[in-house]
C-alpha atoms as a PDB file:
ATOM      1  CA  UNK A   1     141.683 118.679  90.841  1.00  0.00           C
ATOM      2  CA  UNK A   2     142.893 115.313  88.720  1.00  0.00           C
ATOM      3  CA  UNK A   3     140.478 113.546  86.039  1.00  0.00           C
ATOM      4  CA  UNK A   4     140.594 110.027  85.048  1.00  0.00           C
ATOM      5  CA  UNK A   5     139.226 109.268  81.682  1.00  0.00           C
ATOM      6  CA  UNK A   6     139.843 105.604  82.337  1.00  0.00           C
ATOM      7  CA  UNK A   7     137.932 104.947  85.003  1.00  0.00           C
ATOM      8  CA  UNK A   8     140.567 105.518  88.027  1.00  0.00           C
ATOM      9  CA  UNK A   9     143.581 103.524  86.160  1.00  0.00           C
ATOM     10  CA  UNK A  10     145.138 106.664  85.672  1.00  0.00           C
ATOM     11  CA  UNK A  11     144.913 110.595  86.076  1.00  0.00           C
ATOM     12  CA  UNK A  12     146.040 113.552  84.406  1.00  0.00           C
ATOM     13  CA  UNK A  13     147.602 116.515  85.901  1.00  0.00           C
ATOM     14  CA  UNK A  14     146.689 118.966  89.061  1.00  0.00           C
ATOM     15  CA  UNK A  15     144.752 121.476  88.190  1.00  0.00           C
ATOM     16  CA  UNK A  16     143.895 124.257  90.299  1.00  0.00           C
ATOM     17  CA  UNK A  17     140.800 125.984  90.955  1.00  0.00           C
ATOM     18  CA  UNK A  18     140.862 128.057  93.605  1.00  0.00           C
ATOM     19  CA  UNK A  19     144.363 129.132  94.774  1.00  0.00           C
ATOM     20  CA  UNK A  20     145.522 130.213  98.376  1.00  0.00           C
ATOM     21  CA  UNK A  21     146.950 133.603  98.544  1.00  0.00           C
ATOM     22  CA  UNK A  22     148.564 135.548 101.301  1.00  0.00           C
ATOM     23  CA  UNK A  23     144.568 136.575 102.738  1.00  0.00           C
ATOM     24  CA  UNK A  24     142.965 133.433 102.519  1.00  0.00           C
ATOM     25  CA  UNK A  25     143.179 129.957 102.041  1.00  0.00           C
ATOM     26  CA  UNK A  26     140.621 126.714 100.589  1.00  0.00           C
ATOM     27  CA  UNK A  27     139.515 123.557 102.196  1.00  0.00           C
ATOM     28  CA  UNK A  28     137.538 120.925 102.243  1.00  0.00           C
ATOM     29  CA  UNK A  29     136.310 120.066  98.868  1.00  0.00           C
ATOM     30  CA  UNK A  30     133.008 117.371  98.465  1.00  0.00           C
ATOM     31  CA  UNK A  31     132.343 116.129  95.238  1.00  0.00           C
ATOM     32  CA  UNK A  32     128.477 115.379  94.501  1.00  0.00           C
ATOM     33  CA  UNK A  33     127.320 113.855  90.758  1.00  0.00           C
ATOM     34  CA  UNK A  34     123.476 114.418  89.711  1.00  0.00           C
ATOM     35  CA  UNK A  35     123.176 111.525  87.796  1.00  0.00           C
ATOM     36  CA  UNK A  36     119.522 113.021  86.435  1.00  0.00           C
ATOM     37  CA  UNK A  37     121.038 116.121  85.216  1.00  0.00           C
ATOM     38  CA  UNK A  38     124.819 114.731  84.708  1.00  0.00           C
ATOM     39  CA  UNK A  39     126.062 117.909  86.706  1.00  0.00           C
ATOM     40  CA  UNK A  40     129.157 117.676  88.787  1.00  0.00           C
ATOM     41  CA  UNK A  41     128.998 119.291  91.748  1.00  0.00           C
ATOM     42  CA  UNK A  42     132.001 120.582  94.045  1.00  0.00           C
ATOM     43  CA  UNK A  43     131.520 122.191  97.052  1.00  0.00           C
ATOM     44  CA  UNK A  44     134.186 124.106  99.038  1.00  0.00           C
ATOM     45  CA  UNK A  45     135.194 126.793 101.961  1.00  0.00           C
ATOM     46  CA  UNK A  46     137.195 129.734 101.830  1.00  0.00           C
ATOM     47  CA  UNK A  47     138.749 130.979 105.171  1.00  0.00           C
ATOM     48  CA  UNK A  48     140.817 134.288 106.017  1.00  0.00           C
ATOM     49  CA  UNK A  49     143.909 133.890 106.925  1.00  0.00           C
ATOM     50  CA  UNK A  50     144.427 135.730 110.690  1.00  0.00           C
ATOM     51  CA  UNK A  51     146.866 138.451 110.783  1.00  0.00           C
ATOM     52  CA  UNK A  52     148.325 136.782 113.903  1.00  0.00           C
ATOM     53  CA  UNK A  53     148.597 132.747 113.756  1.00  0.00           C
ATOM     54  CA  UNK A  54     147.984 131.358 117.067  1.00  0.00           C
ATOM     55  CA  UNK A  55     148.728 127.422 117.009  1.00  0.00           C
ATOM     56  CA  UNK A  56     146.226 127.136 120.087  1.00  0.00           C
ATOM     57  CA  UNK A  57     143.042 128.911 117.738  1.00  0.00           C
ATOM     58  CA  UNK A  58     141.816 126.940 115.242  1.00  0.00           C
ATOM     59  CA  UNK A  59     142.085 128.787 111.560  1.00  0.00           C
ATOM     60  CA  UNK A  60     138.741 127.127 110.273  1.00  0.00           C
ATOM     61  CA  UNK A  61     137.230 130.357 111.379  1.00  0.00           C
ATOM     62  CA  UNK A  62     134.455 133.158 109.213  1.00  0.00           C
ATOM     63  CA  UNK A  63     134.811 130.688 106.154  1.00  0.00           C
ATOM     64  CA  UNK A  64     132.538 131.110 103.305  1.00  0.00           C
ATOM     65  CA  UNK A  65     131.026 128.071 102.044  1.00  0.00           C
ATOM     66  CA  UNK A  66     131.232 128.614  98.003  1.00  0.00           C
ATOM     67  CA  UNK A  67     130.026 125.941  95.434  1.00  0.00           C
ATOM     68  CA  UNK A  68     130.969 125.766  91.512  1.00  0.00           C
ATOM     69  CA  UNK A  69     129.269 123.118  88.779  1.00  0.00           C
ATOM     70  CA  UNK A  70     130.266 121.447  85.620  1.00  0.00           C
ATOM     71  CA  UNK A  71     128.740 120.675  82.741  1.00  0.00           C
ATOM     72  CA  UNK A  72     131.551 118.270  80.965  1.00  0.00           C
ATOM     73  CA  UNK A  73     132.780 115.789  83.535  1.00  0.00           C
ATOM     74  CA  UNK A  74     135.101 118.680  85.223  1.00  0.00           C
ATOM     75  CA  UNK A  75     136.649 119.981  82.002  1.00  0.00           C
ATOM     76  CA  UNK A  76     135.319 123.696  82.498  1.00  0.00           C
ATOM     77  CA  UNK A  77     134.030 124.689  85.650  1.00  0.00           C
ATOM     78  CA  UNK A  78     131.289 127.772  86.568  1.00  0.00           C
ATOM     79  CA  UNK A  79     132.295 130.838  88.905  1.00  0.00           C
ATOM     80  CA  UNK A  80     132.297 130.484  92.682  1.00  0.00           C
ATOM     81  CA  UNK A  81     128.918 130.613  94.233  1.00  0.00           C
ATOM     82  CA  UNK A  82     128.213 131.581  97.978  1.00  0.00           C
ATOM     83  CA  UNK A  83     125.767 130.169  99.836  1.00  0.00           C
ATOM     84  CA  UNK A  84     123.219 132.532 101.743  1.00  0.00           C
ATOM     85  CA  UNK A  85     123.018 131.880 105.206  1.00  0.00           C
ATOM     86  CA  UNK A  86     126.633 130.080 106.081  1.00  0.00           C
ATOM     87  CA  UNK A  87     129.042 132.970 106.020  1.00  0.00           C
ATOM     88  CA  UNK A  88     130.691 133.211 108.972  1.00  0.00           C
ATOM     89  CA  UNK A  89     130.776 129.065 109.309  1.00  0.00           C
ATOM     90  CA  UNK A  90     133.836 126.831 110.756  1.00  0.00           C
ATOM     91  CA  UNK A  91     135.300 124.620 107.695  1.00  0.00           C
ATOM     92  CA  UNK A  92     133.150 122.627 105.951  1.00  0.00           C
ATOM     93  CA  UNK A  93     132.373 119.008 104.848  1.00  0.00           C
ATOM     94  CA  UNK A  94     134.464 115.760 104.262  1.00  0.00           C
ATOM     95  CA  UNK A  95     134.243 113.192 101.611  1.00  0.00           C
ATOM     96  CA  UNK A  96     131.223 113.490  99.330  1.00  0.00           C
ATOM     97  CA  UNK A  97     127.847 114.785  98.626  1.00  0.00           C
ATOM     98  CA  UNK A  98     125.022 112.607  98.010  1.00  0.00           C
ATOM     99  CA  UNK A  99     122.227 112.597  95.656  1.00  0.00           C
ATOM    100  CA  UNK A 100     118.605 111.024  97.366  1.00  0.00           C
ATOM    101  CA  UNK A 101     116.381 108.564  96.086  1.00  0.00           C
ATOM    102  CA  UNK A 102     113.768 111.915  95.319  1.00  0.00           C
ATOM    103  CA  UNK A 103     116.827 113.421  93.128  1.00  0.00           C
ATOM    104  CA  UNK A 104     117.410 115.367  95.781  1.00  0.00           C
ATOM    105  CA  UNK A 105     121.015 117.269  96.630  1.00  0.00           C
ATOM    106  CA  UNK A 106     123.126 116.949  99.779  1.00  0.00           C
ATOM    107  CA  UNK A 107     126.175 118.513 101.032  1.00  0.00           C
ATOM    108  CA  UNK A 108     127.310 117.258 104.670  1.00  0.00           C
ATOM    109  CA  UNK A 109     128.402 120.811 106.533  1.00  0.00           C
ATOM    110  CA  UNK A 110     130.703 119.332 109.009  1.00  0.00           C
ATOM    111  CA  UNK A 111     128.809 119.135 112.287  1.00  0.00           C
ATOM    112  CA  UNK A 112     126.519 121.504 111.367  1.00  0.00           C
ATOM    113  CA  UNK A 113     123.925 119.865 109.082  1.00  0.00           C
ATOM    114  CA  UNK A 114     123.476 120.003 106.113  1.00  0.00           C
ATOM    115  CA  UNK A 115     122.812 122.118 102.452  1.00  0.00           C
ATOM    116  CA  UNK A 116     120.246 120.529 100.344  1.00  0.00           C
ATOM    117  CA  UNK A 117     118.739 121.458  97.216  1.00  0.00           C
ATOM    118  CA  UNK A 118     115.434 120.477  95.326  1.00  0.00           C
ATOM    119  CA  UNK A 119     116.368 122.161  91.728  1.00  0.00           C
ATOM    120  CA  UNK A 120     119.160 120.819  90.499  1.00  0.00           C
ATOM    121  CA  UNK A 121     121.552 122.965  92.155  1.00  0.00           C
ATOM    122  CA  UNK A 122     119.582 126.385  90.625  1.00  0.00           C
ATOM    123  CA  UNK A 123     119.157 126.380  94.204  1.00  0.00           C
ATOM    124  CA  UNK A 124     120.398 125.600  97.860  1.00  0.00           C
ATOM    125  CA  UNK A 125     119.129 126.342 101.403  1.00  0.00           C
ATOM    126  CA  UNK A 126     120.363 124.857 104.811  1.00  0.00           C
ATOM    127  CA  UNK A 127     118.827 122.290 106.621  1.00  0.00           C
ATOM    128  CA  UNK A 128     118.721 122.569 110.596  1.00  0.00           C
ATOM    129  CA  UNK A 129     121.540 123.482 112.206  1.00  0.00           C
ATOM    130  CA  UNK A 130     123.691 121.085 114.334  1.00  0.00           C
ATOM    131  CA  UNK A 131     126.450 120.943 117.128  1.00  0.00           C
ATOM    132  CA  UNK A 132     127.423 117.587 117.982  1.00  0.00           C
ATOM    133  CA  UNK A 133     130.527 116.695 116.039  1.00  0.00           C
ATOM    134  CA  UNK A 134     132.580 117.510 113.615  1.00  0.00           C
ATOM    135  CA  UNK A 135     134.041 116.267 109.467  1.00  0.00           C
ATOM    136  CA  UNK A 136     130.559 114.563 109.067  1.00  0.00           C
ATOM    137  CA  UNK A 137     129.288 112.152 105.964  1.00  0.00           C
ATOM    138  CA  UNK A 138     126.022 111.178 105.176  1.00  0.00           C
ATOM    139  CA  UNK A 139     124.531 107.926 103.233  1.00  0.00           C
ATOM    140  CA  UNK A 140     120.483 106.951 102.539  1.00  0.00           C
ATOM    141  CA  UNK A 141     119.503 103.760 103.346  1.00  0.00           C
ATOM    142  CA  UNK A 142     117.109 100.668 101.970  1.00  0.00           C
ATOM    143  CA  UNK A 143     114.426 102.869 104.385  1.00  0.00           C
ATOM    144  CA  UNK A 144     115.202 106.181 102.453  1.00  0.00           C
ATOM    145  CA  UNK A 145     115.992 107.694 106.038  1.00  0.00           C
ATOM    146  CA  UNK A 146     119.264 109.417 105.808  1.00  0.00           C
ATOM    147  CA  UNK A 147     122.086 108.372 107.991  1.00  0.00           C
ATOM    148  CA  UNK A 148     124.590 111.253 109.072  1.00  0.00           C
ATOM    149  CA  UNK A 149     127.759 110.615 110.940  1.00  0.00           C
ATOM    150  CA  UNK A 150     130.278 112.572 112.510  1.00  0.00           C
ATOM    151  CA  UNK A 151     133.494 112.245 113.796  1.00  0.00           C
ATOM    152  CA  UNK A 152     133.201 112.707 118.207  1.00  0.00           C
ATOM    153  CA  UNK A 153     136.499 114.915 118.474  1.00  0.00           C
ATOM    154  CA  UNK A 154     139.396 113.774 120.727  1.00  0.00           C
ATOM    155  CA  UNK A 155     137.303 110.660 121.596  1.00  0.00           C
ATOM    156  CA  UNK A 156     137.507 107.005 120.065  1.00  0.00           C
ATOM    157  CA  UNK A 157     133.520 107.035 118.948  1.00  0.00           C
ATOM    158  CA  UNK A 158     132.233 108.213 116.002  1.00  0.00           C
ATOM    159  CA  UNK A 159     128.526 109.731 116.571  1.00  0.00           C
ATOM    160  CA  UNK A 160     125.072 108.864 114.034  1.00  0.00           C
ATOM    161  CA  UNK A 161     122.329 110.563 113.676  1.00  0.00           C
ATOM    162  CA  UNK A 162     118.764 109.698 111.424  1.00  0.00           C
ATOM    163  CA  UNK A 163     116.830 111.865 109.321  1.00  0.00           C
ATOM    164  CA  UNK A 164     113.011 111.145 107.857  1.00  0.00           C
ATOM    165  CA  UNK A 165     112.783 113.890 106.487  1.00  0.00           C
ATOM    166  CA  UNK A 166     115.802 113.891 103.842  1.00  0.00           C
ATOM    167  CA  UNK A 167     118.056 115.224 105.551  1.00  0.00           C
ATOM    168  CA  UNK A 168     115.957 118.714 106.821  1.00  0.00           C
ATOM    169  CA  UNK A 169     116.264 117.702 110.192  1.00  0.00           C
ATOM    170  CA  UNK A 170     117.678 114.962 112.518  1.00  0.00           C
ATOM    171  CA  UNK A 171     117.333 113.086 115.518  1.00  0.00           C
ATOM    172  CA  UNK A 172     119.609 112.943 118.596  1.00  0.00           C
ATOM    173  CA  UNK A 173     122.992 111.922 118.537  1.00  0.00           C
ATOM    174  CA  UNK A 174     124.002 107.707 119.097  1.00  0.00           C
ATOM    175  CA  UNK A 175     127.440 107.438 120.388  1.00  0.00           C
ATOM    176  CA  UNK A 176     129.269 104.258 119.008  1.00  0.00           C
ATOM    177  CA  UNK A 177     132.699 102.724 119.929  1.00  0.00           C
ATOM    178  CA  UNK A 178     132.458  99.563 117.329  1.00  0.00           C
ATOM    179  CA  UNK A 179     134.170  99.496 115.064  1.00  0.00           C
ATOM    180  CA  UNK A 180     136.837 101.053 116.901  1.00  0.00           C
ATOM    181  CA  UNK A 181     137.940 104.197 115.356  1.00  0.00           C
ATOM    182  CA  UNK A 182     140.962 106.069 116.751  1.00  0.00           C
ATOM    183  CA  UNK A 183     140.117 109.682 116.363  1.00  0.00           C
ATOM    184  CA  UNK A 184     139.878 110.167 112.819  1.00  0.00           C
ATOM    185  CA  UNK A 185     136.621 110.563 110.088  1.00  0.00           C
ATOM    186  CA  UNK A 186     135.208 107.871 108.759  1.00  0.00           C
ATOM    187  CA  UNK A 187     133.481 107.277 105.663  1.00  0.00           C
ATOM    188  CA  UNK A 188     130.048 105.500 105.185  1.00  0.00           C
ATOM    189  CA  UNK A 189     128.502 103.694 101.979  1.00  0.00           C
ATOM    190  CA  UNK A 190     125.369 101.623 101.566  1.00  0.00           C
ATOM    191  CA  UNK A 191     126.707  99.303  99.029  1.00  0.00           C
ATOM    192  CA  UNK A 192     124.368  96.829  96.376  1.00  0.00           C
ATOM    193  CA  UNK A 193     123.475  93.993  98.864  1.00  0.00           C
ATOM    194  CA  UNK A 194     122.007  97.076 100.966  1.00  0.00           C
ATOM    195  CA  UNK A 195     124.843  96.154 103.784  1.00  0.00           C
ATOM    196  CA  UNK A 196     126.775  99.350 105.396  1.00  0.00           C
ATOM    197  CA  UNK A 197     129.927  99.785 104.531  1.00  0.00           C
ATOM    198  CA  UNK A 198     132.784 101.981 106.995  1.00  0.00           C
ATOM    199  CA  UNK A 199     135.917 103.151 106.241  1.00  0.00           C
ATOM    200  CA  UNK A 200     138.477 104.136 109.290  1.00  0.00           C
ATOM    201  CA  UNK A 201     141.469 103.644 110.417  1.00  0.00           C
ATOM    202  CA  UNK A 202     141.818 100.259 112.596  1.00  0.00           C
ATOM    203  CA  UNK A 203     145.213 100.028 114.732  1.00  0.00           C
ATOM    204  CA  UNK A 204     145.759  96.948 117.211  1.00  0.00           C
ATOM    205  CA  UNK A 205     146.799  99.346 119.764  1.00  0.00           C
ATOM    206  CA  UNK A 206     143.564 100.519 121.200  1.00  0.00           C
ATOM    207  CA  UNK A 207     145.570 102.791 124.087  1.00  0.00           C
ATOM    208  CA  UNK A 208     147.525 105.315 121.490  1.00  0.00           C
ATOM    209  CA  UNK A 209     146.935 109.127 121.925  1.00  0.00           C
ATOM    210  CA  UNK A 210     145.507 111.164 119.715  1.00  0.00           C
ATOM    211  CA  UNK A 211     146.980 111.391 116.506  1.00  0.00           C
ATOM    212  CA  UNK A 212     148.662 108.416 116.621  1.00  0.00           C
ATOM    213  CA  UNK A 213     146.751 105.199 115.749  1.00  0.00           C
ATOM    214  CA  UNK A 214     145.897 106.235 112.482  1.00  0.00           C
ATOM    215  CA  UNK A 215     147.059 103.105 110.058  1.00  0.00           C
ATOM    216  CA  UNK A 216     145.587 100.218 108.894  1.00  0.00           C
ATOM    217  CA  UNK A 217     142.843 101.437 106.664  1.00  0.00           C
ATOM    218  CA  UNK A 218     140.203  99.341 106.889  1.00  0.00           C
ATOM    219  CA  UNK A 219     136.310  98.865 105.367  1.00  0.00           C
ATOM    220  CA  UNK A 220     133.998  97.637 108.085  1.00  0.00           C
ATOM    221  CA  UNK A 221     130.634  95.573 106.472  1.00  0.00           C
ATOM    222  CA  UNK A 222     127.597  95.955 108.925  1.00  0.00           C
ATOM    223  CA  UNK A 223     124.090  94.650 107.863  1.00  0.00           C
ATOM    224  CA  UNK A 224     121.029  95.647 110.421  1.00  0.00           C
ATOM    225  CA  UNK A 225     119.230  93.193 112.190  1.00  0.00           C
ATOM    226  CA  UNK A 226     115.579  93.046 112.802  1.00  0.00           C
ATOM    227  CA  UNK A 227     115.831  95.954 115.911  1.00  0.00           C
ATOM    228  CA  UNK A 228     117.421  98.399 113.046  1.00  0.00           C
ATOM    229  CA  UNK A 229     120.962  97.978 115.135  1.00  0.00           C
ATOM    230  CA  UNK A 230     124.066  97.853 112.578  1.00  0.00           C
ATOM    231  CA  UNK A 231     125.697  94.314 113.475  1.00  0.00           C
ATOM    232  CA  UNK A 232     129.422  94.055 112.248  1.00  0.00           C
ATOM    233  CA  UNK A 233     130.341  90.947 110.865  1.00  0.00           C
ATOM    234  CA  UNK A 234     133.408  91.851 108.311  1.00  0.00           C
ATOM    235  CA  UNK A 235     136.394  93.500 107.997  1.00  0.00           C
ATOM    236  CA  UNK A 236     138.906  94.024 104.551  1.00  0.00           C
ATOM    237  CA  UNK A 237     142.123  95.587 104.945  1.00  0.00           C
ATOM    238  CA  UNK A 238     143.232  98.169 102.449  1.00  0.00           C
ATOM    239  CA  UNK A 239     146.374  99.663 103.193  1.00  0.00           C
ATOM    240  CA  UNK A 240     148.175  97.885 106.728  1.00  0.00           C
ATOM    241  CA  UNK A 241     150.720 101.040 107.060  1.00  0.00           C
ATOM    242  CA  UNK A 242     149.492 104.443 108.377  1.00  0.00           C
ATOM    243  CA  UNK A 243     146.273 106.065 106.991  1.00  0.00           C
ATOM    244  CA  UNK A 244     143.588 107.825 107.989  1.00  0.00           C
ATOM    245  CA  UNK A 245     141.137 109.935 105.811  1.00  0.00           C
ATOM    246  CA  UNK A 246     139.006 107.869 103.614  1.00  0.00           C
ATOM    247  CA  UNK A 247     136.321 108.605 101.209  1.00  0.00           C
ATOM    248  CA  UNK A 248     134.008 105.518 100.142  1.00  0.00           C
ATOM    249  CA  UNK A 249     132.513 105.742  96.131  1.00  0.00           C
ATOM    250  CA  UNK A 250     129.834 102.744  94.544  1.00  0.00           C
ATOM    251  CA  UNK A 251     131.925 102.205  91.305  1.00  0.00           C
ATOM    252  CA  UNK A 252     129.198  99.699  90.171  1.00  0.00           C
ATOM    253  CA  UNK A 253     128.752 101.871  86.912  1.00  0.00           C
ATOM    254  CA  UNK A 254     132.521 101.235  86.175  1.00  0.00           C
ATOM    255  CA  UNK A 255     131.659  98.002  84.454  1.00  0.00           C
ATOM    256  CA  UNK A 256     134.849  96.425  85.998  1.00  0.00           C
ATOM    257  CA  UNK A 257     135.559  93.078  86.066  1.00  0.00           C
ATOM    258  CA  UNK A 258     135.919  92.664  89.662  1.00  0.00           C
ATOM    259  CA  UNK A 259     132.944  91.412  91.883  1.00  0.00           C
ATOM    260  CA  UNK A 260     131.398  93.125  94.744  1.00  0.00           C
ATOM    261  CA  UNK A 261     133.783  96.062  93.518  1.00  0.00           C
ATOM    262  CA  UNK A 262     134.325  99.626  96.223  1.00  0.00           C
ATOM    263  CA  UNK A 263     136.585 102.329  95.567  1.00  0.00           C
ATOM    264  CA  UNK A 264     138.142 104.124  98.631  1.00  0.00           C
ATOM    265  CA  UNK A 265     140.200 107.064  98.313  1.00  0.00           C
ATOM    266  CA  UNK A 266     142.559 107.548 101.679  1.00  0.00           C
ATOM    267  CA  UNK A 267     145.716 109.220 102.621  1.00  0.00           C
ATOM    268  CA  UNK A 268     148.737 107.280 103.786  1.00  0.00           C
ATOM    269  CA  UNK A 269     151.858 107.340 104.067  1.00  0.00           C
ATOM    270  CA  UNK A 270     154.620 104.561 103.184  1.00  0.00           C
ATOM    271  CA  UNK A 271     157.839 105.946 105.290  1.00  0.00           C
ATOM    272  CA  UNK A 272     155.870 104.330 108.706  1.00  0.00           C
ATOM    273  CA  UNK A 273     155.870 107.685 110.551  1.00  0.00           C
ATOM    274  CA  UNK A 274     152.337 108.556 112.237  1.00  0.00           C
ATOM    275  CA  UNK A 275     151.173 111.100 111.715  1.00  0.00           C
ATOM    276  CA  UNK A 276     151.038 111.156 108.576  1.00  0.00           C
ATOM    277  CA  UNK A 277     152.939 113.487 106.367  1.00  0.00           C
ATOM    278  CA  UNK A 278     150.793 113.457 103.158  1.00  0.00           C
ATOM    279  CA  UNK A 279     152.852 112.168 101.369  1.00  0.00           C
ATOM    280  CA  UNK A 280     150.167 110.721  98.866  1.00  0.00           C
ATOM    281  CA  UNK A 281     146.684 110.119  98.109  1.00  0.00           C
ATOM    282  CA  UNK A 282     145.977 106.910  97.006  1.00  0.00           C
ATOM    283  CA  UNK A 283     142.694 105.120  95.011  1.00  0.00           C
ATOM    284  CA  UNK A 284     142.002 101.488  95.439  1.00  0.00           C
ATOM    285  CA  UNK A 285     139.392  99.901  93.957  1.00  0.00           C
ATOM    286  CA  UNK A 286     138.582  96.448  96.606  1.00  0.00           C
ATOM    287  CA  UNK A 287     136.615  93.535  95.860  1.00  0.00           C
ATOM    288  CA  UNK A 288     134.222  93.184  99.330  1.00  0.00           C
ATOM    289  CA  UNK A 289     132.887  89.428 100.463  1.00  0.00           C
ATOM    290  CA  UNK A 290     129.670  88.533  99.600  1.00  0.00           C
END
């Protein structure tokens, strides 16, 4: 973990929280902020570590899904909590949580739904389950119906689905191809003109396998036309080397002197080489077209 107390201009140092060890390891963290209560939320999995690695099994096996809270902006953080009900689960969420419209709390489970709660966090309980993707994100729109999407695995799509019911439960799976996205999550934001915003990856070279094609970061602006269908009329560029996870943030709050302001947090890498080698982390804060 790394706090900014200056509004993303700079951070201090890595802390840890939760450290690997030779029987498990961590993954996967979501921030979520209750802006009612003024709680920070972070919600994480724990995994065993197999006594035999096989490179052709994944390792994101009989995690525990575990939660902690804090009271001071991430100064001091509470003990781990588990989760009834998601122990054994494959890794969880990417990105963020989300708070609703009703106050209510959201955690995106990766594919498999989602963990909401109604209290303030005193506490949680899992929406319905769900196997059609994978690294999922979720955003409410102008409609309050909740918008989940999901990276399609070893396919250029990303998949959406809609929930009316805050999240509970949701409808079938829509397949999209536009924007293209080359195998990677993406991120989704409904930003203060209530237009869609999507953060992915964007190569020119729509024929690249899997991992490769993963540069270009770029936000996506979609508004919906009368039939409820996303239309696509923008693009901005963030980063043109390689990149690929992003997580989108409203930093309207910020008070910064930059209109239509985003932030995007992404990976990327600046020695060219796909894929990438993590070399860094990086937080950009982009002014979008009107």
């Amino acid at each position: 973990l790394r706090r900014s107390g200056d509004k993303g201009h700079t951070f201090g140092a890595i802390r840890t929280l939760a450290a690997c060890n030779a029987t498990a390891f961590y993954t996967n963290p979501l921030g979520l902020v209750d802006r009612i209560r003024g709680t920070v939320w972070l919600a994480y999995v724990r995994c065993p570590i197999p006594a035999t690695i096989n490179p052709s099994v994944s390792a994101f096996v009989n995690c525990t899904q575990l939660l902690r809270s804090s009271l001071d902006h991430g100064v001091t953080w509470s003990p781990e909590m588990v989760v009834d009900g998601t122990t054994p689960q494959h890794d969880g969420g990417v990105g963020a949580g989300l708070q609703l419209a009703s106050g209510r709390l959201l955690f995106p489970r990766n594919g498999a739904g989602s963990m909401i709660s109604d209290d303030g966090g005193e506490s949680w309980r899992l929406g319905s389950k769900l196997q059609h993707g994978g690294e999922s994100q979720a955003v409410q729109l102008a409609n309050t119906s909740v918008l989940m999407q999901m990276r399609a695995v070893a396919t250029y799509a990303y998949i959406w689905l809609r929930s009316d019911d805050g999240g509970e439960t949701f409808g079938p799976p829509l397949l999209h191809t536009t924007p293209f996205v080359p195998d990677c999550p993406t991120s989704v934001l409904l930003d203060e003109h209530g237009r869609l915003l999507l953060s992915h990856p964007n190569p020119t070279n729509h024929t690249l396998p899997r991992p490769l094609g993963r540069r270009n970061l770029t936000i996506s602006i979609g508004a919906f036309d009368a039939g409820g269908t996303v239309v696509w009329h923008d693009a901005v560029v963030v980063f043109a080397g390689p990149s690929g996870y992003s997580s989108l943030a409203s930093v309207t709050k910020w008070d910064l002197d930059i209109v239509g302001a985003v932030g995007v947090v992404y990976e990327m890498s600046t020695d060219g080489k796909e894929p990438l080698d993590f070399e860094g982390v990086q937080l950009a804060i982009i002014s979008m077209p009107a």
